[in-house]
Protein backbone atom coordinates (compact mmCIF):
# COMPACT_ATOMS: atom_id res chain seq x y z
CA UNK A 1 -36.96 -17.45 9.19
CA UNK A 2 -40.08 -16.69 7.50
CA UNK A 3 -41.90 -13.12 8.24
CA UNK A 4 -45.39 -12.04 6.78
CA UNK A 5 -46.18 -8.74 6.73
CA UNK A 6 -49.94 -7.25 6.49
CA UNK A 7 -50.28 -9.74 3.13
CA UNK A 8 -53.39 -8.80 0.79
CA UNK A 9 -54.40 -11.29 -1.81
CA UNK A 10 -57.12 -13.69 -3.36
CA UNK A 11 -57.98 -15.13 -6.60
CA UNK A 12 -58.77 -12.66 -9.25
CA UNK A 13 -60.66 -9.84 -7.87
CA UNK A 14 -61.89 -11.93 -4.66
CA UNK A 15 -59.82 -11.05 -1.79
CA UNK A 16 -59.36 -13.89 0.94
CA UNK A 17 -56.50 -12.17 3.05
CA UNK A 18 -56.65 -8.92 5.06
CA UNK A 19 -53.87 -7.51 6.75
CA UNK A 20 -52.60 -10.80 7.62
CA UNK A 21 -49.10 -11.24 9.26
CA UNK A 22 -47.57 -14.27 11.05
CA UNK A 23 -43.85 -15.73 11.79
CA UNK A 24 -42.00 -18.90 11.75
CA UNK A 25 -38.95 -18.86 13.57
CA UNK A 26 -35.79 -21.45 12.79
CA UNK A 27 -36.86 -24.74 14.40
CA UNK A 28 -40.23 -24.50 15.29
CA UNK A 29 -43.77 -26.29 13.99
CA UNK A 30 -46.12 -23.21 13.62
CA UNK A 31 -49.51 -24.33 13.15
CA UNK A 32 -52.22 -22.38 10.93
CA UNK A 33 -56.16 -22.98 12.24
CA UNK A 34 -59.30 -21.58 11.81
CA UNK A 35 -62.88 -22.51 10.30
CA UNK A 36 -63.00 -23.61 6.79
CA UNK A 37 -63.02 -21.28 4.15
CA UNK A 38 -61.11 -18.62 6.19
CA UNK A 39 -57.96 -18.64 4.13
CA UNK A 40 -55.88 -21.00 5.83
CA UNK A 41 -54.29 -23.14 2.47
CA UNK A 42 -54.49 -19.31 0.73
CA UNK A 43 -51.61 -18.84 3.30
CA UNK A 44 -49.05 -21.39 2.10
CA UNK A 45 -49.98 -20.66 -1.58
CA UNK A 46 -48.34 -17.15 -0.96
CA UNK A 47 -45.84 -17.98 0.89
CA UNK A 48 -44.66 -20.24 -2.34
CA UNK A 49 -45.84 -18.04 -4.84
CA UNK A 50 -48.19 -19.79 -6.50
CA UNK A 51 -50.85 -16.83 -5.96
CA UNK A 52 -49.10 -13.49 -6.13
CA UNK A 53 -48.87 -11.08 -3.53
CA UNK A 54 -51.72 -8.06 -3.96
CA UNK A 55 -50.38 -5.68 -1.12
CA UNK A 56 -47.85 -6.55 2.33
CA UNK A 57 -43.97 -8.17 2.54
CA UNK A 58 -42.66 -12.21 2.50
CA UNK A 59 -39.63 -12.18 3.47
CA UNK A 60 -37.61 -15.29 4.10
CA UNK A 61 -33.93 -15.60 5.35
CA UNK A 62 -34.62 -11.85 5.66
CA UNK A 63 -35.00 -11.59 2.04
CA UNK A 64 -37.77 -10.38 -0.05
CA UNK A 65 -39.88 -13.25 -2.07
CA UNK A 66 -42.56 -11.55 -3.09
CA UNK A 67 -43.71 -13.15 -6.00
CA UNK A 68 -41.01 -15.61 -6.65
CA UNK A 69 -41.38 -18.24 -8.88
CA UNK A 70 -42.06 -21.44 -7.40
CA UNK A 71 -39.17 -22.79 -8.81
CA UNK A 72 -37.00 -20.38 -6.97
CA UNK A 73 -38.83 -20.51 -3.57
CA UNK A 74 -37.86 -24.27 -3.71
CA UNK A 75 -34.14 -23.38 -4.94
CA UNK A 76 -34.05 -21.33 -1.89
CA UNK A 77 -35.23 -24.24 0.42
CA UNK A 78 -38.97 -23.67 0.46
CA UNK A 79 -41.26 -27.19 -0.37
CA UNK A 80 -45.02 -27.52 -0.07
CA UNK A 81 -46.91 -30.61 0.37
CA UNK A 82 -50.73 -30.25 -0.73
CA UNK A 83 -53.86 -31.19 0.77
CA UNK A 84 -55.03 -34.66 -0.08
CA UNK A 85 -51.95 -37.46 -0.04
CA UNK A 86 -50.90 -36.17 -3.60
CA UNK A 87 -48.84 -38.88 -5.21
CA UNK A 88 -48.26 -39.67 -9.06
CA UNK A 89 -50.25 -42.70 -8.84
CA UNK A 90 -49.06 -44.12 -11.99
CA UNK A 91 -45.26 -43.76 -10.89
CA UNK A 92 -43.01 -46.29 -8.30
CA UNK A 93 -42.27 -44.92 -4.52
CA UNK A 94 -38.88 -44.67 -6.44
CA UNK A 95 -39.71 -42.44 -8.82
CA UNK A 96 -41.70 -40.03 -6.61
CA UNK A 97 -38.93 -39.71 -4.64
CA UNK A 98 -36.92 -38.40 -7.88
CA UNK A 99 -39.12 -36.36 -8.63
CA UNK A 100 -38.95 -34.60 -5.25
CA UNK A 101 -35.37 -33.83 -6.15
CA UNK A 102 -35.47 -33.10 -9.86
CA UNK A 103 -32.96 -29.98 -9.35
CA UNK A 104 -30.11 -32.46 -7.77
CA UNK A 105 -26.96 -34.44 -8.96
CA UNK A 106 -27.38 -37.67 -9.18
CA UNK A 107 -24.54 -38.70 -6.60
CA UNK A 108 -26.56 -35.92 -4.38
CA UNK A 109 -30.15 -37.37 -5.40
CA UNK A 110 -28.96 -40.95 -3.84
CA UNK A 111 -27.71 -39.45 -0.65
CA UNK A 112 -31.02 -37.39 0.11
CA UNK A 113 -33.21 -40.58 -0.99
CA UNK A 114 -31.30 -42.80 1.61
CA UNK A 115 -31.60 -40.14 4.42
CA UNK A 116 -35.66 -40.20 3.58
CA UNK A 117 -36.01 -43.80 3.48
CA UNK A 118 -34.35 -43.62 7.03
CA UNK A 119 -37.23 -41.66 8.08
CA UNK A 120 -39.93 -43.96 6.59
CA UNK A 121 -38.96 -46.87 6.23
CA UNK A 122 -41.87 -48.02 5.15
CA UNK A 123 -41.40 -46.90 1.93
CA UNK A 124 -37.85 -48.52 1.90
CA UNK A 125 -40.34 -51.59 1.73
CA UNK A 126 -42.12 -50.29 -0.75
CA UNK A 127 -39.83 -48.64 -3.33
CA UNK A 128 -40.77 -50.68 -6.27
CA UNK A 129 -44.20 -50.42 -5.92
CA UNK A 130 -46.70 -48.59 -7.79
CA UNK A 131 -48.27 -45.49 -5.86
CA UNK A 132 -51.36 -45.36 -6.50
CA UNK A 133 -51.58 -49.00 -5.12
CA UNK A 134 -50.17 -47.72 -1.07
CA UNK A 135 -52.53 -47.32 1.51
CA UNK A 136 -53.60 -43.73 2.19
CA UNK A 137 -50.95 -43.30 5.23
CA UNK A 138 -48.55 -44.71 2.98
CA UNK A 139 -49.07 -42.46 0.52
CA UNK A 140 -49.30 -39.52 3.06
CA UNK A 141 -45.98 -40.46 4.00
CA UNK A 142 -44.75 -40.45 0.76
CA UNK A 143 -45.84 -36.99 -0.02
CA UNK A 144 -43.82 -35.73 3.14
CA UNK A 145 -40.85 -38.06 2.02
CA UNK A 146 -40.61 -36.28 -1.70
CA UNK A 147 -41.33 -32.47 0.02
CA UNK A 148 -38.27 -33.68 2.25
CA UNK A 149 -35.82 -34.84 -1.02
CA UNK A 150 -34.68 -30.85 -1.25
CA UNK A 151 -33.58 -30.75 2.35
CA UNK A 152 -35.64 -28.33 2.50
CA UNK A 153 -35.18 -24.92 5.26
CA UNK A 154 -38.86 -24.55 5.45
CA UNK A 155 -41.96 -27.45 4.70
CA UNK A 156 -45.17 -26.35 4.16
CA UNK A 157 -47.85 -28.69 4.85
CA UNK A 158 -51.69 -28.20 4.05
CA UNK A 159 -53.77 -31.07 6.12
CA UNK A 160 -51.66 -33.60 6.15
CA UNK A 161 -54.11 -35.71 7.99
CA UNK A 162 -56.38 -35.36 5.45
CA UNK A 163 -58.79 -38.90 4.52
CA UNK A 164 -56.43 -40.83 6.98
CA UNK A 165 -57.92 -43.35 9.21
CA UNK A 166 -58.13 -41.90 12.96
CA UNK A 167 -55.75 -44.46 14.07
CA UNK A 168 -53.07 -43.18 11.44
CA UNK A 169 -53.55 -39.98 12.66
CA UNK A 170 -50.94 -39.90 15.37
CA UNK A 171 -48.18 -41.53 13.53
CA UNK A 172 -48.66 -39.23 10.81
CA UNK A 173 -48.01 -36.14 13.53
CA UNK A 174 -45.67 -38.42 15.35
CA UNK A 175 -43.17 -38.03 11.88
CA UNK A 176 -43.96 -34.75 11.47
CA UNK A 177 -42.11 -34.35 15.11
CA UNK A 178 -39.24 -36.59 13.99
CA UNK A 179 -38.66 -34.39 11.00
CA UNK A 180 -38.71 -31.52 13.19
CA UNK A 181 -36.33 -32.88 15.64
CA UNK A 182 -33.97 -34.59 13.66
CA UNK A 183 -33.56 -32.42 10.12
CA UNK A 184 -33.91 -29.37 12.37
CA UNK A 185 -36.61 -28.15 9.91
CA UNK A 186 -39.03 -25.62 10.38
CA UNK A 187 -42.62 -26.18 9.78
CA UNK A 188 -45.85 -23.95 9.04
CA UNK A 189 -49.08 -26.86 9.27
CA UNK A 190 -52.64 -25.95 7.97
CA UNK A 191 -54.53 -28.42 9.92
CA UNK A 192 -58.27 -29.42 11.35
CA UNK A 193 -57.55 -31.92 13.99
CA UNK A 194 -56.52 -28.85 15.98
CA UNK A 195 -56.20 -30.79 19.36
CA UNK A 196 -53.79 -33.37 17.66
CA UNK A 197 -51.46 -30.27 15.92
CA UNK A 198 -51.58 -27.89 18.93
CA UNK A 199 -50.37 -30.77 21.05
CA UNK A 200 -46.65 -30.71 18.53
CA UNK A 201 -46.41 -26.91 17.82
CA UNK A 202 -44.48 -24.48 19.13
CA UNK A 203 -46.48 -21.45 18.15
CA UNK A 204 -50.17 -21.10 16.51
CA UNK A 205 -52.22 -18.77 14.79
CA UNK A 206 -55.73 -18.89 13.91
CA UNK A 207 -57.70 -17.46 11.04
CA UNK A 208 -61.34 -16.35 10.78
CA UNK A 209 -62.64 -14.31 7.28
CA UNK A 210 -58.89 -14.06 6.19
CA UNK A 211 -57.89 -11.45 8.97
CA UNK A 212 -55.59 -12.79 12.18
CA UNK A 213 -58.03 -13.95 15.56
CA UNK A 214 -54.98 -15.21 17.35
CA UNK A 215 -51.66 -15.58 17.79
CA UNK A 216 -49.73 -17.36 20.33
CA UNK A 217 -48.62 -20.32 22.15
CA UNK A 218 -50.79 -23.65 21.92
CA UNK A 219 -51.18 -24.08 25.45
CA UNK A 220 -53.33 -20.71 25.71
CA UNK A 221 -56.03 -22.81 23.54
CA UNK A 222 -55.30 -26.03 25.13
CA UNK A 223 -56.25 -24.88 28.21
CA UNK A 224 -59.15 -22.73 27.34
CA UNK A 225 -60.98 -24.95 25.61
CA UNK A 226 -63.91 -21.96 25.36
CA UNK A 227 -61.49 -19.74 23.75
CA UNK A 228 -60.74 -21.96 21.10
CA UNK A 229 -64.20 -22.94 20.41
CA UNK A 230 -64.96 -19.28 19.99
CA UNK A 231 -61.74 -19.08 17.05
CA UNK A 232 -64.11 -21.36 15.10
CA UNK A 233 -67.62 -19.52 15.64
């Protein structure tokens, strides 16, 4: 589903990826770790185009994105949701959600919203109310439920555990299964609590200084718990 090939990039004339390739195949939660700083977030900011592509391939539904629009990754079923539960604080749950499918029909708008609020209910409770006033796992679900108004073919997500409460922590992961499982969606995670994302991937690579360290299955590190402490020194 989603192929990079040797990517090259950075911000202005500070390269952060070398030579880095990786795959997500249909179905499966491909996890991104690695020490801070390596490049990890860098990673889904190519993949939807917000940084453009210095040297290498992205090709997705075996077809060339390099540096699409954002706005046409996402027509072509590509969503990101950033780092840090971002919500438009000053907006309803109901109005994020809208906003999640601002390219849709109304009719088509309604249908999506209802299939969200399936997943999270929670926020079936709370569709009137302000965001900025939801608890932080709240609002981390609501982040996931607007990325998820597109239907999209491939979700991006960059720490999604991020300032949550450690006993959040595994319902957060917990959904990320169930929207796995049940939209048949494939996801590529950038995560830290790398026991807690290993434990629902089906494949995992880890970055060190931008370049590839590892690639594999999750149970490799699991089960090595020397090799994976090395990944990080």
């Amino acid at each position: 589903m989603l192929e990079l090939i040797n990517i090259n990039t950075g911000y202005e004339k500070k390269q952060v990826l070398f030579n880095l390739s990786l795959k997500v195949e249909k179905g499966e939660i491909v996890s991104i770790i690695g020490p801070n700083g390596s490049g990890k977030s860098t990673i889904l900011k190519t993949v939807c185009g917000l940084i453009p592509i210095w040297d290498g391939e992205v090709y997705f539904n075996n077809k060339n994105i390099n540096n699409n629009q954002p706005s046409k990754n996402i027509a072509q079923g590509i969503t990101f949701a950033p780092q840090g539960n971002l919500v438009f604080d000053e907006l309803s749950v109901k109005e994020n959600l809208e906003i999640g499918g601002y390219l849709l029909q109304k009719n088509k708008l309604n249908e999506r919203m209802e299939n969200v609020l399936k997943i999270f209910p929670i926020l079936k409770e709370r569709i009137k109310q302000i965001a900025g006033s939801l608890s932080g796992g709240e609002k981390q679900m609501l982040a996931l439920g607007r990325a998820l108004i597109s239907e999209p073919k491939l979700l991006l997500l960059d720490e999604p555990s991020l300032g949550l409460a450690p006993k959040l922590l595994n319902e957060v992961f917990q959904k990320i299964v169930e929207i796995n499982e049940t939209m048949n969606l494939s996801i590529l995670i950038v995560e830290q609590k790398v026991w807690e994302v290993l434990k629902i991937s089906h494949q995992v690579y880890s970055i060190k200084l931008g370049k590839n360290s590892f690639g594999g299955k999750p149970d490799e590190l699991l089960e090595d718990k020397e090799k994976l402490k090395n990944l990080f020194l």
